[in-house]
N, C-alpha and C. Protein backbone atom coordinates (compact mmCIF):
# COMPACT_ATOMS: atom_id res chain seq x y z
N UNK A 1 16.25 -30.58 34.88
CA UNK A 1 16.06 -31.94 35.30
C UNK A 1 17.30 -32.48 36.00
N UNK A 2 18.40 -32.28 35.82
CA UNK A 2 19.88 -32.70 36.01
C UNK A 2 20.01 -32.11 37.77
N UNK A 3 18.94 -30.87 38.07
CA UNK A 3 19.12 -30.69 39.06
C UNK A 3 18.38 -31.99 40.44
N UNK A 4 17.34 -31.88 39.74
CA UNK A 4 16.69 -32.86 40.49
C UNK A 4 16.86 -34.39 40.33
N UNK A 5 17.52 -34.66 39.63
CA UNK A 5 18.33 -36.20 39.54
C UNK A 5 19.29 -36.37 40.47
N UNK A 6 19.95 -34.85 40.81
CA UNK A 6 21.38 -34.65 41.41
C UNK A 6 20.49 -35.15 42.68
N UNK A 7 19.67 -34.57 43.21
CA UNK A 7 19.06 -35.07 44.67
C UNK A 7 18.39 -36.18 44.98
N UNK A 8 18.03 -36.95 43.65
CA UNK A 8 18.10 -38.50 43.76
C UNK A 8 16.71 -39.00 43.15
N UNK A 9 15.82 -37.77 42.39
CA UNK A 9 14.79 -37.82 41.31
C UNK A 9 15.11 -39.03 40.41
N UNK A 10 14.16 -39.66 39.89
CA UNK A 10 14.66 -40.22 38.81
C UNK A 10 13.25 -39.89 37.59
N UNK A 11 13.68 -40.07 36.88
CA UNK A 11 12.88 -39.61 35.56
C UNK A 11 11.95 -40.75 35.00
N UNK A 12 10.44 -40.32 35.15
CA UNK A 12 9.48 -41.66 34.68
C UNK A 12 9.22 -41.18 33.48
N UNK A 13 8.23 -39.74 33.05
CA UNK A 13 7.83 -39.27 32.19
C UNK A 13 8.25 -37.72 31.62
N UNK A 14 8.33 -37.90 30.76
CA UNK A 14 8.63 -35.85 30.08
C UNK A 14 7.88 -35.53 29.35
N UNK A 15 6.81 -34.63 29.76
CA UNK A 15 6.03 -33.95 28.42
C UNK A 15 4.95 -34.69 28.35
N UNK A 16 4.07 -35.01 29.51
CA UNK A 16 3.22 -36.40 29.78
C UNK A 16 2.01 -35.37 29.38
N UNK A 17 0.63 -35.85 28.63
CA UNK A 17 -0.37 -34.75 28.21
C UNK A 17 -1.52 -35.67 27.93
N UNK A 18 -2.46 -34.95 28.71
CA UNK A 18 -3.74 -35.91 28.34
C UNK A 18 -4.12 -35.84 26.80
N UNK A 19 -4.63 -37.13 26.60
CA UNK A 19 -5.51 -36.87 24.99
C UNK A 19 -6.68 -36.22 25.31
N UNK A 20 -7.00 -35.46 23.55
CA UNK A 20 -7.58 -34.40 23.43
C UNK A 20 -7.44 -33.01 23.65
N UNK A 21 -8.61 -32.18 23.27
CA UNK A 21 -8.19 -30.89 23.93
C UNK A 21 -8.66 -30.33 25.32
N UNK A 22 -8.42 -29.74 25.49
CA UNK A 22 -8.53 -28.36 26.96
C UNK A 22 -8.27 -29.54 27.86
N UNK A 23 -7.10 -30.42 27.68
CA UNK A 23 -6.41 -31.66 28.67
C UNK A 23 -5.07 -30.56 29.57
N UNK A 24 -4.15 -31.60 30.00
CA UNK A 24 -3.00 -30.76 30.84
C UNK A 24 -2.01 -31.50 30.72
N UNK A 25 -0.60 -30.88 30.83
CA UNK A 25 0.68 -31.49 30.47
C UNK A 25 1.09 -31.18 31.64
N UNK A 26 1.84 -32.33 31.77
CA UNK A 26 2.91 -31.78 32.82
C UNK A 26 4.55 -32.35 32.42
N UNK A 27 5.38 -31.26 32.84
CA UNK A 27 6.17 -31.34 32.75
C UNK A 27 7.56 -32.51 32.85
N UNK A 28 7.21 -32.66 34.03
CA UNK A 28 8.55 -33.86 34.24
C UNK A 28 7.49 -35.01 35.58
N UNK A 29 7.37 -36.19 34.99
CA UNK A 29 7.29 -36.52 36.40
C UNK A 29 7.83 -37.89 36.57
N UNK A 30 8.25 -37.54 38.15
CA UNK A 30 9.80 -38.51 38.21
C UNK A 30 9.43 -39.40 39.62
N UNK A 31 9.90 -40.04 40.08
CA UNK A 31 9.92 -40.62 40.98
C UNK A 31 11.03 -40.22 42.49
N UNK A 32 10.44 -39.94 43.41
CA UNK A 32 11.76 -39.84 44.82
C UNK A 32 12.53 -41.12 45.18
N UNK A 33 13.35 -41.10 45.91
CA UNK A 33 13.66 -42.42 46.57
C UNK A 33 13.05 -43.20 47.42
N UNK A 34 11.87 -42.61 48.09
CA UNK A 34 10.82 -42.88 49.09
C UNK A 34 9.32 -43.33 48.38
N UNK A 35 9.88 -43.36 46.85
CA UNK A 35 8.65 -44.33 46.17
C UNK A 35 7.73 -43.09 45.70
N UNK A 36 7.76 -41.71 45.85
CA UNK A 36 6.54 -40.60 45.84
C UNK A 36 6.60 -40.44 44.27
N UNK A 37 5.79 -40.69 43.87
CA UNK A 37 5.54 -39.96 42.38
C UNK A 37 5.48 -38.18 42.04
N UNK A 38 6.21 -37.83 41.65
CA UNK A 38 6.12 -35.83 41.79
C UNK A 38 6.23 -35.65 40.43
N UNK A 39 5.01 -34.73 40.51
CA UNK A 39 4.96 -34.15 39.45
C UNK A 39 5.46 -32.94 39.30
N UNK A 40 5.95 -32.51 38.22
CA UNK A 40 6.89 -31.00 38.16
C UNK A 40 6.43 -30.29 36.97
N UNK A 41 6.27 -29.23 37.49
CA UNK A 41 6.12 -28.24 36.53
C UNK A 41 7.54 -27.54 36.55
N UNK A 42 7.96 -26.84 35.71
CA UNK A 42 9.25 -25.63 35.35
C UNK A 42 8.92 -24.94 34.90
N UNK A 43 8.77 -23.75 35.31
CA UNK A 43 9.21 -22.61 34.48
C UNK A 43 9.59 -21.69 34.64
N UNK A 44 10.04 -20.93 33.33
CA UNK A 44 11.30 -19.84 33.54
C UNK A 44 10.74 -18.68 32.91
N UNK A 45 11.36 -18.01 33.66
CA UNK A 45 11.09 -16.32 32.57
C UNK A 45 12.81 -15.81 32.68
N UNK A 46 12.87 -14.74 31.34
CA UNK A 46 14.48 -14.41 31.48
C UNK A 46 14.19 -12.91 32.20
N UNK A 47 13.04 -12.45 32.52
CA UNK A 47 13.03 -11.41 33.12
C UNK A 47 12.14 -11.32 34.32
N UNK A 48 12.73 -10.99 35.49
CA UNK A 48 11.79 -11.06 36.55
C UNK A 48 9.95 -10.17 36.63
N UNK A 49 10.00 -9.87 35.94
CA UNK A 49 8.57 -8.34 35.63
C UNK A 49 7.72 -9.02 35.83
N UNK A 50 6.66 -8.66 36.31
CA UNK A 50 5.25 -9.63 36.35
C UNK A 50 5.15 -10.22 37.35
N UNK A 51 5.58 -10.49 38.55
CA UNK A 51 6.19 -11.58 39.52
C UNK A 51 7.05 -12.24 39.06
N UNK A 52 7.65 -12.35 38.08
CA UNK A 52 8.92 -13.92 37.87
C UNK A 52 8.24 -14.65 37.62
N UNK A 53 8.60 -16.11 37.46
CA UNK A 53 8.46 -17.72 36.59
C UNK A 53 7.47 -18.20 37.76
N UNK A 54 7.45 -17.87 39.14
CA UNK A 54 6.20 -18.51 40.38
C UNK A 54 5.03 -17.97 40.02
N UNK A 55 4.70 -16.49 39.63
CA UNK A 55 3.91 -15.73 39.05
C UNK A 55 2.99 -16.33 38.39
N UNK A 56 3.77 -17.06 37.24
CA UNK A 56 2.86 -17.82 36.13
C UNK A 56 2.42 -18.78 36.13
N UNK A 57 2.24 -19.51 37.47
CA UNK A 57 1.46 -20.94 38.04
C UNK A 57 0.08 -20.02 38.63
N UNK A 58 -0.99 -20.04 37.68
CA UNK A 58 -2.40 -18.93 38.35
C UNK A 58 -2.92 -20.66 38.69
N UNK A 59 -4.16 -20.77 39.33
CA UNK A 59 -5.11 -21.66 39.84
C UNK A 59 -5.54 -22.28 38.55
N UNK A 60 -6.08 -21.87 37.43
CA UNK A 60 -6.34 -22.46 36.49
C UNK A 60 -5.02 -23.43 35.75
N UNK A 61 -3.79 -22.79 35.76
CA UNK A 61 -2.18 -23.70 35.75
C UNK A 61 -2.72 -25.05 35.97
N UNK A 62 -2.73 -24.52 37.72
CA UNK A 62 -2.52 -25.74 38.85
C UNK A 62 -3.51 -27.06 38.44
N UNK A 63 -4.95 -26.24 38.36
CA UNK A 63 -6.21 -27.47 38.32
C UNK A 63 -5.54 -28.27 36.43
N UNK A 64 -4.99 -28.09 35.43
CA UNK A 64 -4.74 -28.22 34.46
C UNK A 64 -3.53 -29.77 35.03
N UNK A 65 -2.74 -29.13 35.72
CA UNK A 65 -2.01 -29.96 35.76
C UNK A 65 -1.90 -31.07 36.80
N UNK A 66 -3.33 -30.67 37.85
CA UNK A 66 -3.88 -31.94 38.66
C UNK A 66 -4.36 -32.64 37.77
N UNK A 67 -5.52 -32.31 36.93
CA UNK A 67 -6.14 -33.22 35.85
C UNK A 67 -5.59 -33.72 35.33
N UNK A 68 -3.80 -33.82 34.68
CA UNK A 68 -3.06 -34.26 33.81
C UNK A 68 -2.66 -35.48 34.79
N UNK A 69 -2.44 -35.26 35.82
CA UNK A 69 -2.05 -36.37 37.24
C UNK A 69 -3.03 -36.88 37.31
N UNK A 70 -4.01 -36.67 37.39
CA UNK A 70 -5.11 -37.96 37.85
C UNK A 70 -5.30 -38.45 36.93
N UNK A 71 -5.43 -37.66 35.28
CA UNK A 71 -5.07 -38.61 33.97
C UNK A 71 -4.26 -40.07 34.05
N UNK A 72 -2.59 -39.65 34.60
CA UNK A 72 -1.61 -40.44 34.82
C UNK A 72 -1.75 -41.54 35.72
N UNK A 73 -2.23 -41.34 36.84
CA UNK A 73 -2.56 -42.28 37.71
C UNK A 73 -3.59 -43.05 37.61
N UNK A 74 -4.62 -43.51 36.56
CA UNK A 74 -5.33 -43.77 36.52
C UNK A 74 -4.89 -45.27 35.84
N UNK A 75 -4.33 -44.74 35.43
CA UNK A 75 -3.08 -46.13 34.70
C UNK A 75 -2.59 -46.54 35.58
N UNK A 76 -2.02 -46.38 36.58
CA UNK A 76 -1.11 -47.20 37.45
C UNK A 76 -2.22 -48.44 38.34
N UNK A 77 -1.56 -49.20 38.44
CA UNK A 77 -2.65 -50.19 39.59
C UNK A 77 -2.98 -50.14 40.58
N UNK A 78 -1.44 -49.47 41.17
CA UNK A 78 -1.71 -49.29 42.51
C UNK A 78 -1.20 -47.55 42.81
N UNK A 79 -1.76 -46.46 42.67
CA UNK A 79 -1.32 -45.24 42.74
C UNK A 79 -0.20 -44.57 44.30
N UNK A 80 0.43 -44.50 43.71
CA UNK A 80 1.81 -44.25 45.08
C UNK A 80 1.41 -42.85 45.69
N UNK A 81 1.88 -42.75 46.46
CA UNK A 81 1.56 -41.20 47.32
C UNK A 81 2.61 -40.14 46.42
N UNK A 82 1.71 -39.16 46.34
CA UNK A 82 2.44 -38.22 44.74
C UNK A 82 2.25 -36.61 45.73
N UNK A 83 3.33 -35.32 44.80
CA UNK A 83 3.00 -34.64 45.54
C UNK A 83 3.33 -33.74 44.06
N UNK A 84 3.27 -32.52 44.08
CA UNK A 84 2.82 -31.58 43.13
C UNK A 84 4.40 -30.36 43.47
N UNK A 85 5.66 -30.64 42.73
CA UNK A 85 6.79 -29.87 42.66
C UNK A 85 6.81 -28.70 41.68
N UNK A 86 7.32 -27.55 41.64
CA UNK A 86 7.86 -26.44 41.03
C UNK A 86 9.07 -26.74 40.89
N UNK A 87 9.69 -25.85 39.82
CA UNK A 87 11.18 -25.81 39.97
C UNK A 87 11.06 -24.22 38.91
N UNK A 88 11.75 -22.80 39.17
CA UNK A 88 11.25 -21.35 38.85
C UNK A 88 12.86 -21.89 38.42
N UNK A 89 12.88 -21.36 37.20
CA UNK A 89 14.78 -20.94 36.64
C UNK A 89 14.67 -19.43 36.26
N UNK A 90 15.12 -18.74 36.51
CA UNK A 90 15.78 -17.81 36.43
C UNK A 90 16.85 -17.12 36.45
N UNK A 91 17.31 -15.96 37.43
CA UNK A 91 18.46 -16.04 37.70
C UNK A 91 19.23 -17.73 37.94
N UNK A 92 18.13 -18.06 38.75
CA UNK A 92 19.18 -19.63 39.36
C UNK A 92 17.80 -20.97 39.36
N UNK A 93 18.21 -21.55 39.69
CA UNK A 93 17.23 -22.44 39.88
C UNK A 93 16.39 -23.07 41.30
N UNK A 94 15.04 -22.64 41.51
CA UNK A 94 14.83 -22.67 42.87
C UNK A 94 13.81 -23.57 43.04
N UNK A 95 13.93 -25.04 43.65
CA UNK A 95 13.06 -26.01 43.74
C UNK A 95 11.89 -25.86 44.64
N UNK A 96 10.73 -26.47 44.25
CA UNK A 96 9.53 -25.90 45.64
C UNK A 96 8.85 -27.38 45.35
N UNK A 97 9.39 -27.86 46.83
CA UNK A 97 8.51 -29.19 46.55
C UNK A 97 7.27 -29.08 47.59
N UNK A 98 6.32 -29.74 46.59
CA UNK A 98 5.65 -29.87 47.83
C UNK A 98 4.83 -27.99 47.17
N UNK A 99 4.71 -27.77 46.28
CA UNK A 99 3.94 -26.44 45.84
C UNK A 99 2.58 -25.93 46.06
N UNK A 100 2.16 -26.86 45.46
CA UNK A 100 0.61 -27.31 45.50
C UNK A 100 0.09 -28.45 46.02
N UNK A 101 -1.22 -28.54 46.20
CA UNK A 101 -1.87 -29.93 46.14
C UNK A 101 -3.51 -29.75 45.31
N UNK A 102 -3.46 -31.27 45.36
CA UNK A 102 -4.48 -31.23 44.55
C UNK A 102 -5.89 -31.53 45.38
N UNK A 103 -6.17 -30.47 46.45
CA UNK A 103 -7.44 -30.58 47.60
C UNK A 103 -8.16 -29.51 46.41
C-alpha cells in the first residue's frame, strides 16, 4: 500500500467484502488524485512456479471482485469513474493499473 500512496493513492477501504457467502473482497480500494476510485487487488507468491502472483487473477478472480465493486458503489450517490488495479509482489513490486475491466 505504501507503494501506491507514494504515487499519490490515498486509502478509502481495506479488506472491503460483500455480505454473505460466494460474495467478493477486494483488497485495497483507494482513491487517485483525479477523483478515480481503484480498486486493487495484491498478490504475491514467494515463488515464481505456476506463472507467478499475475497467474492467480483466473476470470472467475476478476468477475468476484467486479461484484465486490458494484457491491461498493452502490452506496455511493454519485459513483466516480473507477478502474480495476493489480499490484504482483514478488521479487519486487509491479503495479498494473488499469488490469482489468469490468465489460
Amino acid at each position: 500500500m505504501a507503494h501506491l500512496q507514494a504515487a499519490g493513492l490515498q486509502l478509502a477501504v481495506r479488506n472491503y467484502r460483500t455480505p454473505g457467502r460466494g460474495g467478493g473482497e477486494i483488497d485495497l480500494v483507494m482513491r487517485d488524485r483525479d477523483g478515480t476510485l481503484v480498486f486493487v487487488e495484491v498478490r504475491s507468491r514467494a515463488h515464481g512456479g505456476f506463472g507467478g502472483a499475475g497467474a492467480s487473477i483466473s476470470a472467475t478472480k476478476q468477475q468476484r471482485i467486479i461484484f465486490a465493486a458494484r457491491h461498493y458503489l452502490m452506496r455511493l450517490p454519485s459513483p466516480p469513474p473507477c478502474r480495476f488495479d493489480v499490484v504482483l509482489v514478488e521479487e519486487g513490486v509491479q503495479w498494473l493499473k488499469a488490469a482489468f475491466d469490468a465489460q
